[in-house]
N, C-alpha and C. Protein backbone atom coordinates (compact mmCIF):
# COMPACT_ATOMS: atom_id res chain seq x y z
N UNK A 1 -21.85 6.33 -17.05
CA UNK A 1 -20.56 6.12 -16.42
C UNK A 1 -19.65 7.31 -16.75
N UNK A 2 -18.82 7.61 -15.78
CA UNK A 2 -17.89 8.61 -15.73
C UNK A 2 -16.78 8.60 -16.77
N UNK A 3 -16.46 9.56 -17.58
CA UNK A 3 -15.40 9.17 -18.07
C UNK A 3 -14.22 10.53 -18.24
N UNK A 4 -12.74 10.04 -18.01
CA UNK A 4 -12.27 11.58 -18.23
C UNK A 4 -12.66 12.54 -19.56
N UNK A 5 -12.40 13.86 -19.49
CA UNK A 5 -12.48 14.64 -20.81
C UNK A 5 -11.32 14.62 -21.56
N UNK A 6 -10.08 14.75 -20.81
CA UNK A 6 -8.82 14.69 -21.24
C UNK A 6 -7.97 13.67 -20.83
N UNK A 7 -6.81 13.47 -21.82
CA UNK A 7 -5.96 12.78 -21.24
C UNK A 7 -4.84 13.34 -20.24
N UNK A 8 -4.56 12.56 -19.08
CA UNK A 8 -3.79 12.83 -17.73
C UNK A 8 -2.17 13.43 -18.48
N UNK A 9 -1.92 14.27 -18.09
CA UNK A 9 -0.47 14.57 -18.82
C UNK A 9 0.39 13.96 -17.96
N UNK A 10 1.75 13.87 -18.49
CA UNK A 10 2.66 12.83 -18.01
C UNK A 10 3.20 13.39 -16.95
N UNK A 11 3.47 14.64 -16.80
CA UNK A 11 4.03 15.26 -15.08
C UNK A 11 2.63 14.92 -14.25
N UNK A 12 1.47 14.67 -14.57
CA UNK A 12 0.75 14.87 -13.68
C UNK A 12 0.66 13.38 -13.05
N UNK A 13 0.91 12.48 -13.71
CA UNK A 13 0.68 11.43 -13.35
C UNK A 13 1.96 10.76 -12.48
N UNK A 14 2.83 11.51 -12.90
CA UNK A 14 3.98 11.25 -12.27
C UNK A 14 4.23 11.24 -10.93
N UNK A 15 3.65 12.50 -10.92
CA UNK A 15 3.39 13.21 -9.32
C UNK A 15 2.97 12.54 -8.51
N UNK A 16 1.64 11.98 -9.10
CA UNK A 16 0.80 11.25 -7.77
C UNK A 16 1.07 10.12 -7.42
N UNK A 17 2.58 9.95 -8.61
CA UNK A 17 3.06 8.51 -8.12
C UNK A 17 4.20 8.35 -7.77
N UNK A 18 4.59 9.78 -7.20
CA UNK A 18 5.57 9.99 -6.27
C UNK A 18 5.95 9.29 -5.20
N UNK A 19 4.71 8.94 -4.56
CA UNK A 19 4.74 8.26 -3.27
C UNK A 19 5.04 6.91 -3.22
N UNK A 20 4.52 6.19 -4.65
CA UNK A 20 4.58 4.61 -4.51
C UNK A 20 6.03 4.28 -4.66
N UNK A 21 7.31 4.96 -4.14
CA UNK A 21 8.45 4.41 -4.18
C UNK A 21 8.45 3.25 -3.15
N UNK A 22 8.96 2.20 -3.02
CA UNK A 22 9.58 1.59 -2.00
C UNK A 22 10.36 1.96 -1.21
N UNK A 23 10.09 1.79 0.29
CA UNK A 23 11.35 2.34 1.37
C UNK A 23 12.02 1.40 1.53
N UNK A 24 13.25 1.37 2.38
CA UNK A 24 14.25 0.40 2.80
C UNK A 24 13.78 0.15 4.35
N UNK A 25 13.33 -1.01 4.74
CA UNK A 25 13.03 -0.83 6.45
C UNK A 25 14.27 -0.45 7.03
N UNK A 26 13.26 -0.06 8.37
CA UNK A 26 14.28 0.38 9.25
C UNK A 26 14.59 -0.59 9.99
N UNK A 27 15.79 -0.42 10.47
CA UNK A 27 16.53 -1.85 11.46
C UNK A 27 17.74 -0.70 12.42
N UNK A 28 17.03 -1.67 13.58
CA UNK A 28 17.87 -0.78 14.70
C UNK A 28 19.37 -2.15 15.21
N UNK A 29 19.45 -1.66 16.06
CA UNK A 29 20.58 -2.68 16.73
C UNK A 29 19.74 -3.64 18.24
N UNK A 30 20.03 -4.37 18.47
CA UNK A 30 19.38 -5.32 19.50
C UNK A 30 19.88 -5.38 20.61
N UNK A 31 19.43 -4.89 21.98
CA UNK A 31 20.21 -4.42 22.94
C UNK A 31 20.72 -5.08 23.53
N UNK A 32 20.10 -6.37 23.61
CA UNK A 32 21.00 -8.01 23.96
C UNK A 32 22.11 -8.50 23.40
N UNK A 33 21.80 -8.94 22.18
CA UNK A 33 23.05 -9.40 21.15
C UNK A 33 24.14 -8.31 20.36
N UNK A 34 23.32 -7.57 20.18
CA UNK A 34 24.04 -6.68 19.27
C UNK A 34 23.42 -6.56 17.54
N UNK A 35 22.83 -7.72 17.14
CA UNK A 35 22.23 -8.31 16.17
C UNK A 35 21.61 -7.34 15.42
N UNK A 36 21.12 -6.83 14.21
CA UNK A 36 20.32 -6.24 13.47
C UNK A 36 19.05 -6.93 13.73
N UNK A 37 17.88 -6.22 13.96
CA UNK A 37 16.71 -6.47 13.73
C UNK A 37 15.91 -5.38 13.59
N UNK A 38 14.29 -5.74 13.29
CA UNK A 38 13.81 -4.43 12.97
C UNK A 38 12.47 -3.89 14.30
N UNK A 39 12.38 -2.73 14.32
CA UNK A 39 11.94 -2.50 15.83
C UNK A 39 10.59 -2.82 15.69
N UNK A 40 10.42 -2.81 17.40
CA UNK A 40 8.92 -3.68 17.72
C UNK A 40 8.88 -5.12 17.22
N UNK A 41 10.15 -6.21 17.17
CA UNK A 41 9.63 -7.34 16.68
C UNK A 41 10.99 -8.06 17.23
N UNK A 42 10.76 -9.44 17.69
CA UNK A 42 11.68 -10.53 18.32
C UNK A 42 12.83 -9.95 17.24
N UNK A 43 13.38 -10.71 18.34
CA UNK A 43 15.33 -10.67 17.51
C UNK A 43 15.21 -11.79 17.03
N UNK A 44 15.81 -11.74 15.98
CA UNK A 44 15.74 -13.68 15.10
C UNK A 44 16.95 -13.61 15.59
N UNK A 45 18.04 -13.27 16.30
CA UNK A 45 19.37 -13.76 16.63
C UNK A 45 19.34 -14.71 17.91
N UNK A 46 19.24 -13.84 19.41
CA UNK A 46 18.81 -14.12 20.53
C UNK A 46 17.51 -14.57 20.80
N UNK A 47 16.34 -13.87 20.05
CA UNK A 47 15.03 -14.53 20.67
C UNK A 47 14.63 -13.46 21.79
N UNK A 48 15.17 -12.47 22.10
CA UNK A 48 14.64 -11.20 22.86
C UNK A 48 13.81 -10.27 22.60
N UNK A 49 12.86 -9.66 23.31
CA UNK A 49 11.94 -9.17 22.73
C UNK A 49 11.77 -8.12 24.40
N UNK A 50 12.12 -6.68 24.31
CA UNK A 50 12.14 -6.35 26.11
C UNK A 50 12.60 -6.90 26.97
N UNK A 51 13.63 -7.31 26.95
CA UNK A 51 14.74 -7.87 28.08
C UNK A 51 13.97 -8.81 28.47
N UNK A 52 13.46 -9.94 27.74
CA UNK A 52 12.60 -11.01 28.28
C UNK A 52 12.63 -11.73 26.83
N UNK A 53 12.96 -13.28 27.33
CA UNK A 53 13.07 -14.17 25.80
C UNK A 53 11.64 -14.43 25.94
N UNK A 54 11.54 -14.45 24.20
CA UNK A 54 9.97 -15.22 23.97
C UNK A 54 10.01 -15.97 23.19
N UNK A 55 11.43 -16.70 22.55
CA UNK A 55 11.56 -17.81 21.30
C UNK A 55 13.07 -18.58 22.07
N UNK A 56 13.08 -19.68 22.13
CA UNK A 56 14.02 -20.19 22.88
C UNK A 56 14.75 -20.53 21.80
N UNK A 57 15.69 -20.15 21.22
CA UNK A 57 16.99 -20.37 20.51
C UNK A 57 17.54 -22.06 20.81
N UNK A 58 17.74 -22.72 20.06
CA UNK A 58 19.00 -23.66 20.23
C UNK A 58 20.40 -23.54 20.21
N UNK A 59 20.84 -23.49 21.19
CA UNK A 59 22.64 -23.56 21.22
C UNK A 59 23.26 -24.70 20.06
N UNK A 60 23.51 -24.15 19.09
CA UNK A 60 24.59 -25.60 18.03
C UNK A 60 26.21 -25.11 18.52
């Protein structure tokens, strides 16, 4: 079995774990309501999805 020769130094390891930050999604505006949502996916406000409902909202 493989094993390292050395131990990983601490900038190096750092580096490659540069990437695993968390992003903040992106959220656009909803061209129906106005509503925040995030793109490519129903509006949880209106229920719009391409100028065409696909979740029928209840009026309270």
């Amino acid at each position: 079995m493989a094993v390292p020769k050395r131990k990983k130094s601490y900038s190096r390891v750092r580096t490659r774990r540069s990437h695993h930050a968390l992003k903040r999604p992106t959220l656009g505006e909803c061209p129906q309501c106005g509503g925040v949502r995030e793109p490519h996916r129903v509006c949880p406000h209106c229920g719009y999805y391409r100028d065409r409902v696909v979740i029928e909202q209840d009026e309270e």
